[in-house]
PDB file of N, CA and C in Angstrom:
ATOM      1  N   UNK A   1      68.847  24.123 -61.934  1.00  0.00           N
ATOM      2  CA  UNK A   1      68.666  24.056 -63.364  1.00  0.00           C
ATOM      3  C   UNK A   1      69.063  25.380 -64.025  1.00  0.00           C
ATOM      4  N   UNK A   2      68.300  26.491 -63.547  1.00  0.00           N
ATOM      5  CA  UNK A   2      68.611  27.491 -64.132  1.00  0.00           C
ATOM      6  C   UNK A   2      70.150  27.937 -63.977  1.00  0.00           C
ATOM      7  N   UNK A   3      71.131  27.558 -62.952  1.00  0.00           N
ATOM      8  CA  UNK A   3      72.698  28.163 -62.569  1.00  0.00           C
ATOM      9  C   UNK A   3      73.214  27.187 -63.701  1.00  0.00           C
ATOM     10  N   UNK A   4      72.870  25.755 -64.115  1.00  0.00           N
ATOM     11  CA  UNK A   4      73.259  25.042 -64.368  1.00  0.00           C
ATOM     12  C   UNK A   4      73.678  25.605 -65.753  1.00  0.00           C
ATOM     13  N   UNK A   5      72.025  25.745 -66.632  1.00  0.00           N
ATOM     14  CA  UNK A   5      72.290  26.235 -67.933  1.00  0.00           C
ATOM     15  C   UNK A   5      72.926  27.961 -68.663  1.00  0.00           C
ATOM     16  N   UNK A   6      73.277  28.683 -67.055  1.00  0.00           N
ATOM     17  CA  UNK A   6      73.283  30.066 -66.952  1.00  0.00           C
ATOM     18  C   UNK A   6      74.596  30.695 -66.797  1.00  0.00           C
ATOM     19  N   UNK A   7      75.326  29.612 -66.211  1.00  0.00           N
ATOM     20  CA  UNK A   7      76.244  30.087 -64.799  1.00  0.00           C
ATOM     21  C   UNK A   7      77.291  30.933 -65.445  1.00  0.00           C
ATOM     22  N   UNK A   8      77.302  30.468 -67.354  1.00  0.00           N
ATOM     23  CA  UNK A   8      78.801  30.719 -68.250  1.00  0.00           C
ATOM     24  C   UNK A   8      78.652  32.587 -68.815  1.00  0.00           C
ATOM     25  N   UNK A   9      77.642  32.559 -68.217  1.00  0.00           N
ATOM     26  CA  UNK A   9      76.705  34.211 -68.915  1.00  0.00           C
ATOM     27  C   UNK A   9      77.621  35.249 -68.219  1.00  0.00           C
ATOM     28  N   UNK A  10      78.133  36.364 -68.432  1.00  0.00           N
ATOM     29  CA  UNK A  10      79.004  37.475 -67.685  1.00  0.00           C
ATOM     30  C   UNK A  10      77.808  38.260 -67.198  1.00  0.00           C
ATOM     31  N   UNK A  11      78.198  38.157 -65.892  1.00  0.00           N
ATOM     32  CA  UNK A  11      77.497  39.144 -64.501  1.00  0.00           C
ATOM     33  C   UNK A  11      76.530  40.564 -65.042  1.00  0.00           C
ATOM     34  N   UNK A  12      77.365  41.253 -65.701  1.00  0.00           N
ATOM     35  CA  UNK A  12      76.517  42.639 -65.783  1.00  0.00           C
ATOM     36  C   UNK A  12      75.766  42.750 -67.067  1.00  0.00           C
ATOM     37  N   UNK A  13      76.434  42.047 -68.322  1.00  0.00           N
ATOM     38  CA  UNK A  13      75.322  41.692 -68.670  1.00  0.00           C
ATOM     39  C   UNK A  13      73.637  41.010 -68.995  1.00  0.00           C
ATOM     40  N   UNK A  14      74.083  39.673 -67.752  1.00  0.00           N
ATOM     41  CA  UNK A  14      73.342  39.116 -67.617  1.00  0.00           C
ATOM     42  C   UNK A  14      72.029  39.706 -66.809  1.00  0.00           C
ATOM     43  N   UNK A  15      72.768  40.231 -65.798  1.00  0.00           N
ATOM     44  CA  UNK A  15      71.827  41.344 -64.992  1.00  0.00           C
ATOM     45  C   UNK A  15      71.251  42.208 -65.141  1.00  0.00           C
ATOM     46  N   UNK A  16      71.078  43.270 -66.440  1.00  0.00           N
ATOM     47  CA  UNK A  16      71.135  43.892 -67.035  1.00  0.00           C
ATOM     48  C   UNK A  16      69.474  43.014 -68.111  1.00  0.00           C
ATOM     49  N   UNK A  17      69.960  42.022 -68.783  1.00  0.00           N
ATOM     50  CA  UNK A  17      69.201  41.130 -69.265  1.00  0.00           C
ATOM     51  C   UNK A  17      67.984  40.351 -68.287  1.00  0.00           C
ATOM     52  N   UNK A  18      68.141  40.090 -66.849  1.00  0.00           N
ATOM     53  CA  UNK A  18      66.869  39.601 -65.855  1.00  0.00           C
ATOM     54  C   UNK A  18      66.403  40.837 -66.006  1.00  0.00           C
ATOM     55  N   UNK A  19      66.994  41.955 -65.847  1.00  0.00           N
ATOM     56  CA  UNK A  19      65.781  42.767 -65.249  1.00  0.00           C
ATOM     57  C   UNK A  19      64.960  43.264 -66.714  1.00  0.00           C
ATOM     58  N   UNK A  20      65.065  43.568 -67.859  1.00  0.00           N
ATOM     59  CA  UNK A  20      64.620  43.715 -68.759  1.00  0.00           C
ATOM     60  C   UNK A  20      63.751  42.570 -68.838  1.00  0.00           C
ATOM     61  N   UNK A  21      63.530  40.920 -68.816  1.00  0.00           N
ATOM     62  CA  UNK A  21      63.163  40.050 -68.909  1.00  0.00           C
ATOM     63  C   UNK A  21      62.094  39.740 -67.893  1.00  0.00           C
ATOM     64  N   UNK A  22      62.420  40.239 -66.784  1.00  0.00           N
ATOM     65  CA  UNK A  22      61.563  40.223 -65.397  1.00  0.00           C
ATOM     66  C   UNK A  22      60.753  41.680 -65.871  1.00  0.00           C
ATOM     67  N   UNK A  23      61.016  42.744 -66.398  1.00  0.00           N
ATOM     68  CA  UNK A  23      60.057  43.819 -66.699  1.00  0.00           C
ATOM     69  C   UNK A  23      58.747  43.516 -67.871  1.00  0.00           C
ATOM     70  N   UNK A  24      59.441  42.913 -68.981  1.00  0.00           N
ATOM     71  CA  UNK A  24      58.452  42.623 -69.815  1.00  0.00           C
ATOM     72  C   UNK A  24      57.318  41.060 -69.753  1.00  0.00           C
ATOM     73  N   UNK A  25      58.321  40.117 -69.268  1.00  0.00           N
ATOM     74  CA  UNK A  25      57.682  38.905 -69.079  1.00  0.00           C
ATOM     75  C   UNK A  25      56.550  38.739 -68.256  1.00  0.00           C
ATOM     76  N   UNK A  26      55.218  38.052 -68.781  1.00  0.00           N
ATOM     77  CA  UNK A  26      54.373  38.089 -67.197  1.00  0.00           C
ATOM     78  C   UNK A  26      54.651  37.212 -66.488  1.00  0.00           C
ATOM     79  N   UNK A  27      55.203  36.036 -66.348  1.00  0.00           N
ATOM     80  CA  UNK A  27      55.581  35.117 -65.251  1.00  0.00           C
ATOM     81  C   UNK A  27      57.126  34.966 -65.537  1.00  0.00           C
ATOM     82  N   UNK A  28      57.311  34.350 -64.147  1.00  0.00           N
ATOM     83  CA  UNK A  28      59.320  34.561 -64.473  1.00  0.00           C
ATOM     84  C   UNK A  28      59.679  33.913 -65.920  1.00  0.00           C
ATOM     85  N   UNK A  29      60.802  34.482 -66.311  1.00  0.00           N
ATOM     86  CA  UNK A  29      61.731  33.941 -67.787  1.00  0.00           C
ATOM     87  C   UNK A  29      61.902  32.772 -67.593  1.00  0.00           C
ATOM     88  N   UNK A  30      61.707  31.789 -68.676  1.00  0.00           N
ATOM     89  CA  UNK A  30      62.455  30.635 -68.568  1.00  0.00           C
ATOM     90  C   UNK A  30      64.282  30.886 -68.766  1.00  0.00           C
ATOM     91  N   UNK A  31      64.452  29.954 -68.968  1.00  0.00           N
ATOM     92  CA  UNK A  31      66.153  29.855 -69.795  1.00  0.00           C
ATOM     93  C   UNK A  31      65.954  30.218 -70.459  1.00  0.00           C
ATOM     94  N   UNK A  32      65.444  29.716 -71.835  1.00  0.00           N
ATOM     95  CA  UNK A  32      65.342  30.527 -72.569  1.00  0.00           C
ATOM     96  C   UNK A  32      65.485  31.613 -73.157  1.00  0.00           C
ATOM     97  N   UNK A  33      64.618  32.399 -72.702  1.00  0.00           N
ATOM     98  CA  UNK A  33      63.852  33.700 -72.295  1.00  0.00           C
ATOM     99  C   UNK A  33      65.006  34.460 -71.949  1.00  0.00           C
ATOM    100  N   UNK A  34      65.546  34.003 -70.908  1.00  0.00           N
ATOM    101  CA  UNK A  34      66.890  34.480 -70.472  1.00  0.00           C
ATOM    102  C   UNK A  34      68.141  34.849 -70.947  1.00  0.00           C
ATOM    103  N   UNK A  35      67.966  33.557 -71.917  1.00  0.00           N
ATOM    104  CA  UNK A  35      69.279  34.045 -72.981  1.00  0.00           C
ATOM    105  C   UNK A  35      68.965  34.739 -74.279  1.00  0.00           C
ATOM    106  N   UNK A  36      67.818  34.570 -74.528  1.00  0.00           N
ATOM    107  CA  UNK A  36      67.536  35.493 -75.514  1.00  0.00           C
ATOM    108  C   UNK A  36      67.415  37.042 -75.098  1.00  0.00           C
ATOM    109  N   UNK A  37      67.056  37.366 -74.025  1.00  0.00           N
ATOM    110  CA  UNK A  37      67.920  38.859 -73.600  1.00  0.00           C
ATOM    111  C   UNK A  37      68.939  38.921 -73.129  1.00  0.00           C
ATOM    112  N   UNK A  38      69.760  38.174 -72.785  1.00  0.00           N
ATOM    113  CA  UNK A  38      70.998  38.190 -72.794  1.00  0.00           C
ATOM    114  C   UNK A  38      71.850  38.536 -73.900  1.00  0.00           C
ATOM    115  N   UNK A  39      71.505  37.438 -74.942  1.00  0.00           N
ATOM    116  CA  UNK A  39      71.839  37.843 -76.455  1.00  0.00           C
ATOM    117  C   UNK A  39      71.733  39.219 -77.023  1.00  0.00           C
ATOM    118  N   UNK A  40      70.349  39.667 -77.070  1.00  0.00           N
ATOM    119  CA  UNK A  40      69.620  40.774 -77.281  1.00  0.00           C
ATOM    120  C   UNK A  40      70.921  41.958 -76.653  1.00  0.00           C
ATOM    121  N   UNK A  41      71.078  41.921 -75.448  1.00  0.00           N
ATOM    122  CA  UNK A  41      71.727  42.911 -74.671  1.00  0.00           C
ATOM    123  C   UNK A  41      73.401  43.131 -75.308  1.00  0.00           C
ATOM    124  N   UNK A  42      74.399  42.007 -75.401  1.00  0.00           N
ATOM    125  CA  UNK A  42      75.499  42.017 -76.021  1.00  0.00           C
ATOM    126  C   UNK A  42      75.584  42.325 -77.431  1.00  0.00           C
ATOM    127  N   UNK A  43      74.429  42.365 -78.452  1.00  0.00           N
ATOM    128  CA  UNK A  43      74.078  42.717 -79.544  1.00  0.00           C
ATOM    129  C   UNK A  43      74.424  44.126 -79.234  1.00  0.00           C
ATOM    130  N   UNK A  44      73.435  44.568 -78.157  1.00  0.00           N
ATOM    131  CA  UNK A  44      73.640  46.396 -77.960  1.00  0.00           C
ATOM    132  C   UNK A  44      74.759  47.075 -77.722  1.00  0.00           C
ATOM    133  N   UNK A  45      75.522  46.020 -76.212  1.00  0.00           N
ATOM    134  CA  UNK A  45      77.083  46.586 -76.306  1.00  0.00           C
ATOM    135  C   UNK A  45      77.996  46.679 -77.490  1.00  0.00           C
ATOM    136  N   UNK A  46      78.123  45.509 -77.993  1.00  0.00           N
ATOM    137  CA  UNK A  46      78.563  45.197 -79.387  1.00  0.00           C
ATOM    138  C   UNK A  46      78.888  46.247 -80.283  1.00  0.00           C
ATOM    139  N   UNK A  47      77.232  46.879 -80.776  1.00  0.00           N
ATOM    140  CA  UNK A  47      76.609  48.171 -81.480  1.00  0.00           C
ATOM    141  C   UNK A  47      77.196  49.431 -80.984  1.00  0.00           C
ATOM    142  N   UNK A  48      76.960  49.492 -79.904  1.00  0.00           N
ATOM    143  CA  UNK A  48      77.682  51.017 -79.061  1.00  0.00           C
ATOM    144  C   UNK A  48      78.893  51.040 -78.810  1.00  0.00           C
ATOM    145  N   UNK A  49      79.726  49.589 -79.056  1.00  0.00           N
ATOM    146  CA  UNK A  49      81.390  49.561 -78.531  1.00  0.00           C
ATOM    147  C   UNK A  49      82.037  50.382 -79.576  1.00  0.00           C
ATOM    148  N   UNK A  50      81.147  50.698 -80.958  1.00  0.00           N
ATOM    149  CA  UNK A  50      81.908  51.353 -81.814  1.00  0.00           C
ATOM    150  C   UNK A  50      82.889  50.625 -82.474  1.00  0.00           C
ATOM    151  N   UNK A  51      82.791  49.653 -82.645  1.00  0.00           N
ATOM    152  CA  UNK A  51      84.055  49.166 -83.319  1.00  0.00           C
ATOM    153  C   UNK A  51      84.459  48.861 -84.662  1.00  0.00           C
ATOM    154  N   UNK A  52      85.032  49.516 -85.111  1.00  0.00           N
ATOM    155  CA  UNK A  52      85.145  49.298 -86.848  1.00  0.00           C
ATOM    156  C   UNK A  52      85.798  48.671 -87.288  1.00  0.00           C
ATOM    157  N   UNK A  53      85.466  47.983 -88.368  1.00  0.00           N
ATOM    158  CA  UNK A  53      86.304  46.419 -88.582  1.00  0.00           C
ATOM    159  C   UNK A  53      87.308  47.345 -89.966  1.00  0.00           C
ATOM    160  N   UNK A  54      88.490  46.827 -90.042  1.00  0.00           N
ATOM    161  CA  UNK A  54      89.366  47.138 -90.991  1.00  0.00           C
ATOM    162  C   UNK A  54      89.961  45.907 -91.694  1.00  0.00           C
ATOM    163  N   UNK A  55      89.595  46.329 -92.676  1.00  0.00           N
ATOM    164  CA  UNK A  55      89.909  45.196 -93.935  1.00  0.00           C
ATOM    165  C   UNK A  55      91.265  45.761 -94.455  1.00  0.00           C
ATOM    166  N   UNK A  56      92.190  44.368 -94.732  1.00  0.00           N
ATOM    167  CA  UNK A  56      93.378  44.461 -95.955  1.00  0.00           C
ATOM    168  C   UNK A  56      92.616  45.202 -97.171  1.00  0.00           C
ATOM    169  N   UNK A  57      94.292  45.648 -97.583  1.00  0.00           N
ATOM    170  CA  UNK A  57      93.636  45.719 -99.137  1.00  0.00           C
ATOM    171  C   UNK A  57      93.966  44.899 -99.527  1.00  0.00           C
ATOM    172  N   UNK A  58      92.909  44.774-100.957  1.00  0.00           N
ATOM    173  CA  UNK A  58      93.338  43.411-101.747  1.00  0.00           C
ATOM    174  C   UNK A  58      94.397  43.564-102.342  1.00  0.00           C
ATOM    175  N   UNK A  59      94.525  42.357-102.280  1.00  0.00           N
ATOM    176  CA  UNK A  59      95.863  41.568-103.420  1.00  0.00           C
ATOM    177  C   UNK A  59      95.374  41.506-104.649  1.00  0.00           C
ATOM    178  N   UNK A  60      95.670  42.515-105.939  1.00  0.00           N
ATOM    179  CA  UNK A  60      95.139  42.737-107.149  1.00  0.00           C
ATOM    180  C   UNK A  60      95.519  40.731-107.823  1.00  0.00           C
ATOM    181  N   UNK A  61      96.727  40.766-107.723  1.00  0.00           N
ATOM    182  CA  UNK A  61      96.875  39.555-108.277  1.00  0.00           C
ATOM    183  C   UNK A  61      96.367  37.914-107.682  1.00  0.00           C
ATOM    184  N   UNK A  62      96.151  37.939-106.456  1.00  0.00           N
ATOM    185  CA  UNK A  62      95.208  37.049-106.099  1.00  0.00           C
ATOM    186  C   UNK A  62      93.848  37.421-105.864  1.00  0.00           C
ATOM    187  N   UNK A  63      92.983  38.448-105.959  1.00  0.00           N
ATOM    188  CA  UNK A  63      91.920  38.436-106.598  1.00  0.00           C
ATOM    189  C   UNK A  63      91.753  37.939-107.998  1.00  0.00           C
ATOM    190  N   UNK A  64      92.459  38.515-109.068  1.00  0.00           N
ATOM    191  CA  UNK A  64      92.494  37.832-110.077  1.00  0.00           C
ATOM    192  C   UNK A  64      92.310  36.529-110.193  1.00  0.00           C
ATOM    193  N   UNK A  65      92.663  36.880-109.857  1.00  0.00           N
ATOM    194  CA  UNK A  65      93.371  34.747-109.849  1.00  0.00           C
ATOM    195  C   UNK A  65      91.991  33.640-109.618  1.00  0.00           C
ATOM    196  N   UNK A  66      91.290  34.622-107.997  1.00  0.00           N
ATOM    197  CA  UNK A  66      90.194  33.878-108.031  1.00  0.00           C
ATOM    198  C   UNK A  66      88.947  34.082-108.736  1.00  0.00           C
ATOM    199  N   UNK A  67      88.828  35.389-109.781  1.00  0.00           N
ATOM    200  CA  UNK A  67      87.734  35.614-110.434  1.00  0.00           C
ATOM    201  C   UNK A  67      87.961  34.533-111.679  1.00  0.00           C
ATOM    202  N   UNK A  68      88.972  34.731-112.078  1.00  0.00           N
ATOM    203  CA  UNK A  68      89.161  33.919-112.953  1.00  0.00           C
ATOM    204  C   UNK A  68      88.579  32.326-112.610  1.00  0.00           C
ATOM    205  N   UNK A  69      89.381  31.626-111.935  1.00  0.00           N
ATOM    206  CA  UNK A  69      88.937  30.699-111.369  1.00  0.00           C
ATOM    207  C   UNK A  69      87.356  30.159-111.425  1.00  0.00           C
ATOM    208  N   UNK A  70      86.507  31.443-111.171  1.00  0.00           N
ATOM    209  CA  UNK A  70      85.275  31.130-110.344  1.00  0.00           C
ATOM    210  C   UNK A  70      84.233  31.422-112.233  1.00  0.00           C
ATOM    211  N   UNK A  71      85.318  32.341-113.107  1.00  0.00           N
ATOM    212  CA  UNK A  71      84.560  32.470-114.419  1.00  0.00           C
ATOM    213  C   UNK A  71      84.829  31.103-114.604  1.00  0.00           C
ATOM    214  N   UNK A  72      86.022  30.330-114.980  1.00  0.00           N
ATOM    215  CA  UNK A  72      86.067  29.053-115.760  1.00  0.00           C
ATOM    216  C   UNK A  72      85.223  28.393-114.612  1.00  0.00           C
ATOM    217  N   UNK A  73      84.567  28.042-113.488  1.00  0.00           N
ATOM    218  CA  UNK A  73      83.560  26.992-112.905  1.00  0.00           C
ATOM    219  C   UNK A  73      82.643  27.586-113.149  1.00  0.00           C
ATOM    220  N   UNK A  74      82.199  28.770-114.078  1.00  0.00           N
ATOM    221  CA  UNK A  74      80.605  29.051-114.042  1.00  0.00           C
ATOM    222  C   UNK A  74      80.598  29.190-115.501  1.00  0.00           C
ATOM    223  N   UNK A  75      82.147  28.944-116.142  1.00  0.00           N
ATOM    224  CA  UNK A  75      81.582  28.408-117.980  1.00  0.00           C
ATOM    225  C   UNK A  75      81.416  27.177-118.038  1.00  0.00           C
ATOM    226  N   UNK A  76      82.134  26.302-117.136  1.00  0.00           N
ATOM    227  CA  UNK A  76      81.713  25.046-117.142  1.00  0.00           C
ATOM    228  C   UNK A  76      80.438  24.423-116.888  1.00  0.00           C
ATOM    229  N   UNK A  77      79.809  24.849-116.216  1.00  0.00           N
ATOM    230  CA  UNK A  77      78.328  24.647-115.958  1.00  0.00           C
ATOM    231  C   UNK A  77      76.952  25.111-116.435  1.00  0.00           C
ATOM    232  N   UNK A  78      78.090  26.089-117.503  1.00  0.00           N
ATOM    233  CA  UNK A  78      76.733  26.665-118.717  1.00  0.00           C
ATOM    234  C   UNK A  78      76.607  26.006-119.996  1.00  0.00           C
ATOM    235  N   UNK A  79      77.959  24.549-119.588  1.00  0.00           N
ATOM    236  CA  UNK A  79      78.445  24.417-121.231  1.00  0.00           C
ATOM    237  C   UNK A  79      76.848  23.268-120.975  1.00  0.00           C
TER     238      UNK A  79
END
């Protein structure tokens, strides 16, 4: 059961995640349990990978375009 619902989890994080789970839990982790430090743990790599997201710049004229847009659907709904 547990390989069944587990098996797709990557090795060092997952391992990484039992033993944190086996430290705090008082009886073994369910699944659950399991993937929620699992989760928990790739959150952290994630955080520490440093990675900075880079945005386009906008397109002055299709921004426009959609403010406009979004004023005439929010005069329409005041009329």
């Amino acid at each position: 059961m547990y390989w069944d619902q587990l098996a797709s989890l990557q090795d060092e994080p997952f391992m990484v995640a039992v033993r944190q789970a086996v430290g705090h839990c008082q009886w073994f982790p369910s699944v659950a349990e399991l993937r929620r430090y699992y989760r928990d743990e790739m959150r952290r790599r994630r955080m520490n990978a440093g990675q900075v997201i880079e945005y386009k710049p906008a397109n002055k004229e299709t921004a426009k375009k959609h403010l406009d847009k979004l004023k005439r659907t929010i005069r329409c709904r005041t009329k």
